[in-house]
N, C-alpha and C. Protein backbone atom coordinates (compact mmCIF):
# COMPACT_ATOMS: atom_id res chain seq x y z
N UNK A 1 -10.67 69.00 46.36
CA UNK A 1 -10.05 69.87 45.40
C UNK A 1 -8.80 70.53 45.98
N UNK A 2 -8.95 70.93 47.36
CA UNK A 2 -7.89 71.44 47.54
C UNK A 2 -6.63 70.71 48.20
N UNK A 3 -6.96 69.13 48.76
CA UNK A 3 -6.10 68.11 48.80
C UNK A 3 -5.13 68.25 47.64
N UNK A 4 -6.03 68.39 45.71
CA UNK A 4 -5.06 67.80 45.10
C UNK A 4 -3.82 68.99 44.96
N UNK A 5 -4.83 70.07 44.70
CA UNK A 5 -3.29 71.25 45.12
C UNK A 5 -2.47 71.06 45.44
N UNK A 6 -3.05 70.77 46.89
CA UNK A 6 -1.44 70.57 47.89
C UNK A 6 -0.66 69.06 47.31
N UNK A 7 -1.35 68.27 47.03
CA UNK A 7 -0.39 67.20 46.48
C UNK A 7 0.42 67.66 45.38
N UNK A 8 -0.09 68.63 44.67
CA UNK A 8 0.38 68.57 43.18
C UNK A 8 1.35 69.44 43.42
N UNK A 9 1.32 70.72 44.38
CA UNK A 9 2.26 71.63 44.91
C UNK A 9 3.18 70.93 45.58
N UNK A 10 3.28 69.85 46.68
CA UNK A 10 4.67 68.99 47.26
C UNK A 10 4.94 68.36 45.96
N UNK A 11 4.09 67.64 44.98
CA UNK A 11 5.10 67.10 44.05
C UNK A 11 6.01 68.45 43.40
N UNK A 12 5.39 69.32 42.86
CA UNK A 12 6.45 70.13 42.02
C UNK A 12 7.70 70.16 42.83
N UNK A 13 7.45 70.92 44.35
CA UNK A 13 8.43 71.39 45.44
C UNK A 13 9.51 69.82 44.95
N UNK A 14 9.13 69.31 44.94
CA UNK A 14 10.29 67.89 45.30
C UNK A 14 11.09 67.75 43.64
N UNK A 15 10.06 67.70 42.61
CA UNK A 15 11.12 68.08 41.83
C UNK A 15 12.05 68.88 41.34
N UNK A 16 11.57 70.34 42.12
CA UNK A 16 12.31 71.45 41.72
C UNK A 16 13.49 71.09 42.42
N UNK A 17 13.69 70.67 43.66
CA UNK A 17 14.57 70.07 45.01
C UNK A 17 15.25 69.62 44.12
N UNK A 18 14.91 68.25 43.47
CA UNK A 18 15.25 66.86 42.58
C UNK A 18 16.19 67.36 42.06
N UNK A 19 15.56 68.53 40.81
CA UNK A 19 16.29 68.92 39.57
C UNK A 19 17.74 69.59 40.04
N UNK A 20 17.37 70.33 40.79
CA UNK A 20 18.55 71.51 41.33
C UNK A 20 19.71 70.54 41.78
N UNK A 21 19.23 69.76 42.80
CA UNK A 21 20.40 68.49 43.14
C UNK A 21 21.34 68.59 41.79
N UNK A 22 20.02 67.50 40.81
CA UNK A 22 21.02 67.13 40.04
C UNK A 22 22.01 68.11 38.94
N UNK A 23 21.46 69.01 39.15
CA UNK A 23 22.15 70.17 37.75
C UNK A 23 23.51 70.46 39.11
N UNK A 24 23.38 70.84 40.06
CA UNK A 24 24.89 71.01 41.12
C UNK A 24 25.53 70.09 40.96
N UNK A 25 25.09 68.58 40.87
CA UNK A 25 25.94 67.61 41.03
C UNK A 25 26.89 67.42 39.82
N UNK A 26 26.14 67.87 38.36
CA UNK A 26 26.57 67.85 37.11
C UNK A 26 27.61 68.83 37.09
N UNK A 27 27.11 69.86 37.77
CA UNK A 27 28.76 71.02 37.52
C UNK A 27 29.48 70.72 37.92
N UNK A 28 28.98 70.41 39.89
CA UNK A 28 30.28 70.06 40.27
C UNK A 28 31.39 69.21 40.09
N UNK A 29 30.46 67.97 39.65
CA UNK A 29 30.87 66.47 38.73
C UNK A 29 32.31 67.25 37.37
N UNK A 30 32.10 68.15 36.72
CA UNK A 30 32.54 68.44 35.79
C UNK A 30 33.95 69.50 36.24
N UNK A 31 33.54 70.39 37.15
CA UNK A 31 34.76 70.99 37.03
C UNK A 31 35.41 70.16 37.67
N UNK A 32 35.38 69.32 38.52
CA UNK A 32 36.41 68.72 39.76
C UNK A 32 36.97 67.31 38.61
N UNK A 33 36.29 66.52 37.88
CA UNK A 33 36.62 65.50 37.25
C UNK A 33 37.82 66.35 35.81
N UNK A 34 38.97 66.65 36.62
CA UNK A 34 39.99 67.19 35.23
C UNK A 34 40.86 66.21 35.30
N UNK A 35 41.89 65.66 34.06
CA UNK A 35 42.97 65.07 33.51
C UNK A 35 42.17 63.80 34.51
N UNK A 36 41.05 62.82 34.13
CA UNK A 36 41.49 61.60 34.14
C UNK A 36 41.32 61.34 35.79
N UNK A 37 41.34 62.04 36.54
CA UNK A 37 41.73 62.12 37.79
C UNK A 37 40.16 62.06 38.37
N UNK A 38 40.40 61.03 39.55
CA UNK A 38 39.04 60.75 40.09
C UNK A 38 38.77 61.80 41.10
N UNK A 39 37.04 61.79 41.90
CA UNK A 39 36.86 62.90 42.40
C UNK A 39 37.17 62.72 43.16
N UNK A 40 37.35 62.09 44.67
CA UNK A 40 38.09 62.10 45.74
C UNK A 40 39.42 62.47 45.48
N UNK A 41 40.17 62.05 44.70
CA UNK A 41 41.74 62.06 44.76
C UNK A 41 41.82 63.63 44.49
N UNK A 42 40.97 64.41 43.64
CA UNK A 42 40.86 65.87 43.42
C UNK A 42 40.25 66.47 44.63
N UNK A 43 39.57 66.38 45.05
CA UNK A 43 39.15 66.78 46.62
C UNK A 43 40.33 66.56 47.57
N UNK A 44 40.48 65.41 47.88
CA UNK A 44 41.48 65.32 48.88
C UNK A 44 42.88 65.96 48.72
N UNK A 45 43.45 66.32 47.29
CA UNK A 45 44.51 67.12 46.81
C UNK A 45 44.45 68.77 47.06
N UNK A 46 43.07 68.64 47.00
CA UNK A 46 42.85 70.41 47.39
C UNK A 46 42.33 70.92 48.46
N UNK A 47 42.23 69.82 49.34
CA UNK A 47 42.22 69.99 50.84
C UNK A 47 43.34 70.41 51.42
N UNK A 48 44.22 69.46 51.02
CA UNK A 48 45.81 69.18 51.55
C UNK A 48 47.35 70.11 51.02
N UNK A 49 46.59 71.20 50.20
CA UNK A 49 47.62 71.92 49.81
C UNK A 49 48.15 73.08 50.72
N UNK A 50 49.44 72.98 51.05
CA UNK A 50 49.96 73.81 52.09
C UNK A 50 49.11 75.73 51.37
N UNK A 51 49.08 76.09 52.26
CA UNK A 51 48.96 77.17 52.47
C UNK A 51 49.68 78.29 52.25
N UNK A 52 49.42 79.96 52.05
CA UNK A 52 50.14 80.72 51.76
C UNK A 52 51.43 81.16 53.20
N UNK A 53 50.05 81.22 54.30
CA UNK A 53 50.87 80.91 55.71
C UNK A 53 51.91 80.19 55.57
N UNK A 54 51.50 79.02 55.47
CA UNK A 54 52.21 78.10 56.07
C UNK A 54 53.39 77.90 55.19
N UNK A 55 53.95 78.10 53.77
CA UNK A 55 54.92 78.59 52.91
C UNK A 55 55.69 79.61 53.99
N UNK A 56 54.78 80.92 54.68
CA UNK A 56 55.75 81.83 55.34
C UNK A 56 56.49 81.11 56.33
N UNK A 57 55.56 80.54 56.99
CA UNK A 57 55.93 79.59 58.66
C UNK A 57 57.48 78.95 58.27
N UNK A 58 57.02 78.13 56.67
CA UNK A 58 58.40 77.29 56.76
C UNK A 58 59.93 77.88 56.51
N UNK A 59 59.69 79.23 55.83
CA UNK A 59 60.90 80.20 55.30
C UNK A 59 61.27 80.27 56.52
N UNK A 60 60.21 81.20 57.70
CA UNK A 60 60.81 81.65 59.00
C UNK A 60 61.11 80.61 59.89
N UNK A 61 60.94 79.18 59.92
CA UNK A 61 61.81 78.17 60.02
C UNK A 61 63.06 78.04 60.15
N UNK A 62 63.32 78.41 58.37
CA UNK A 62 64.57 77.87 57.72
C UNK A 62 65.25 78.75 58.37
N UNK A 63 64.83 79.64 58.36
CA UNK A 63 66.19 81.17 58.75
C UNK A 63 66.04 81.08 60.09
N UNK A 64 65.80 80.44 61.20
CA UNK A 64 66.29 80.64 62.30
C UNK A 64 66.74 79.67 62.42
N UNK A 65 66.72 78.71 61.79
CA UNK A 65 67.23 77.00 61.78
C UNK A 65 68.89 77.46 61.22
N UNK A 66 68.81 78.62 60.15
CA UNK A 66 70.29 79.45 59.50
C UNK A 66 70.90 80.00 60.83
N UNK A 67 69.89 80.92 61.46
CA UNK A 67 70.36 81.74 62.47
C UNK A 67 71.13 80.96 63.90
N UNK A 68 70.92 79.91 64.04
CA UNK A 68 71.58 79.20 65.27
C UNK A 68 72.52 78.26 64.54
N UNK A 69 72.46 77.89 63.40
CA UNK A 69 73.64 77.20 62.73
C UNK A 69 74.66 77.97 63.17
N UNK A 70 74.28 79.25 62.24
CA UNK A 70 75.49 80.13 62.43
C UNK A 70 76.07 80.88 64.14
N UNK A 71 75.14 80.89 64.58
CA UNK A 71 75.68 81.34 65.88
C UNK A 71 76.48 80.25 66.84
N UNK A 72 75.81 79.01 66.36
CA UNK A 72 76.61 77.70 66.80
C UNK A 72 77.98 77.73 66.35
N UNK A 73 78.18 78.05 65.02
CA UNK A 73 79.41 78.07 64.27
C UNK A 73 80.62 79.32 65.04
N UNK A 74 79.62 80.21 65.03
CA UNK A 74 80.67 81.93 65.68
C UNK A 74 80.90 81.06 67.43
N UNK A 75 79.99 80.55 68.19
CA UNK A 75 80.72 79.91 69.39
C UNK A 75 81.77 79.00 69.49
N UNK A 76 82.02 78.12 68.53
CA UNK A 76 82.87 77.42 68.56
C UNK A 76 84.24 77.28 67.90
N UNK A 77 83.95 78.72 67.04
CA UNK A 77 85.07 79.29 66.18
C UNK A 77 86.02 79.71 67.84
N UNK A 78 87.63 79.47 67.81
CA UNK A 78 88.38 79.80 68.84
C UNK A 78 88.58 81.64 68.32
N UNK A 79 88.65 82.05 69.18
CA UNK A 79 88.67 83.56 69.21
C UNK A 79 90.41 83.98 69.38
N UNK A 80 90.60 85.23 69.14
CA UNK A 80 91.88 85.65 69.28
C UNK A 80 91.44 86.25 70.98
N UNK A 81 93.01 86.46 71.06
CA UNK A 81 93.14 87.35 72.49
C UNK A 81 92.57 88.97 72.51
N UNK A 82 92.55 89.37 71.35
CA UNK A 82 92.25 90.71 71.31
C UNK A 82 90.35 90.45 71.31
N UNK A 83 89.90 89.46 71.13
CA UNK A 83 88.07 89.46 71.19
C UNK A 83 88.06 89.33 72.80
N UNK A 84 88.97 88.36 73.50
CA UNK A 84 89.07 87.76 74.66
C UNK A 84 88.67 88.92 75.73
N UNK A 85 89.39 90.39 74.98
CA UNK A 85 89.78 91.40 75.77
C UNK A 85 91.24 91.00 76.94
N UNK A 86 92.21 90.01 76.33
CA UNK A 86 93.21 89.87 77.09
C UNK A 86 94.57 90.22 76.04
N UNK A 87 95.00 90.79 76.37
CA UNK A 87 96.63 90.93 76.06
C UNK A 87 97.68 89.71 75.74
């Protein structure tokens, strides 16, 4: 009698397991499957999206990539005699 308990108790346990699987798999199945678009290619797209960081990283990039342009530019500009400090 009390064998079948326990059998009848691991079966429920496994379908409750079962069910839950499948009701996650169904949501998740649903929100990620938008416009047509398969689920890997939606996963792997929202893995790979730059970052809020990394948007900053590339600005502060650009502007020091600006900042030595221009300082490259002010060195090679010829100077007058009066910057020279010569007469």
């Amino acid at each position: 009698m009390e064998s079948n308990k326990a059998v009848i108790g691991a079966i429920l346990f496994i379908l409750l397991v079962v069910g839950a699987n499948f009701v996650m798999y169904a949501i998740a199945r649903g929100a990620v499957n938008t416009k047509g678009k398969g689920f890997w290619e939606t996963i792997n797209k929202s893995l790979y999206t730059p970052s809020k960081r990394e948007n900053s990283m590339d600005e502060l990039r650009k502007k020091m990539e600006e900042l030595e342009k221009g300082k490259k530019e002010d060195t090679q500009t010829p100077r007058s005699r009066k910057d020279n400090g010569t007469m």
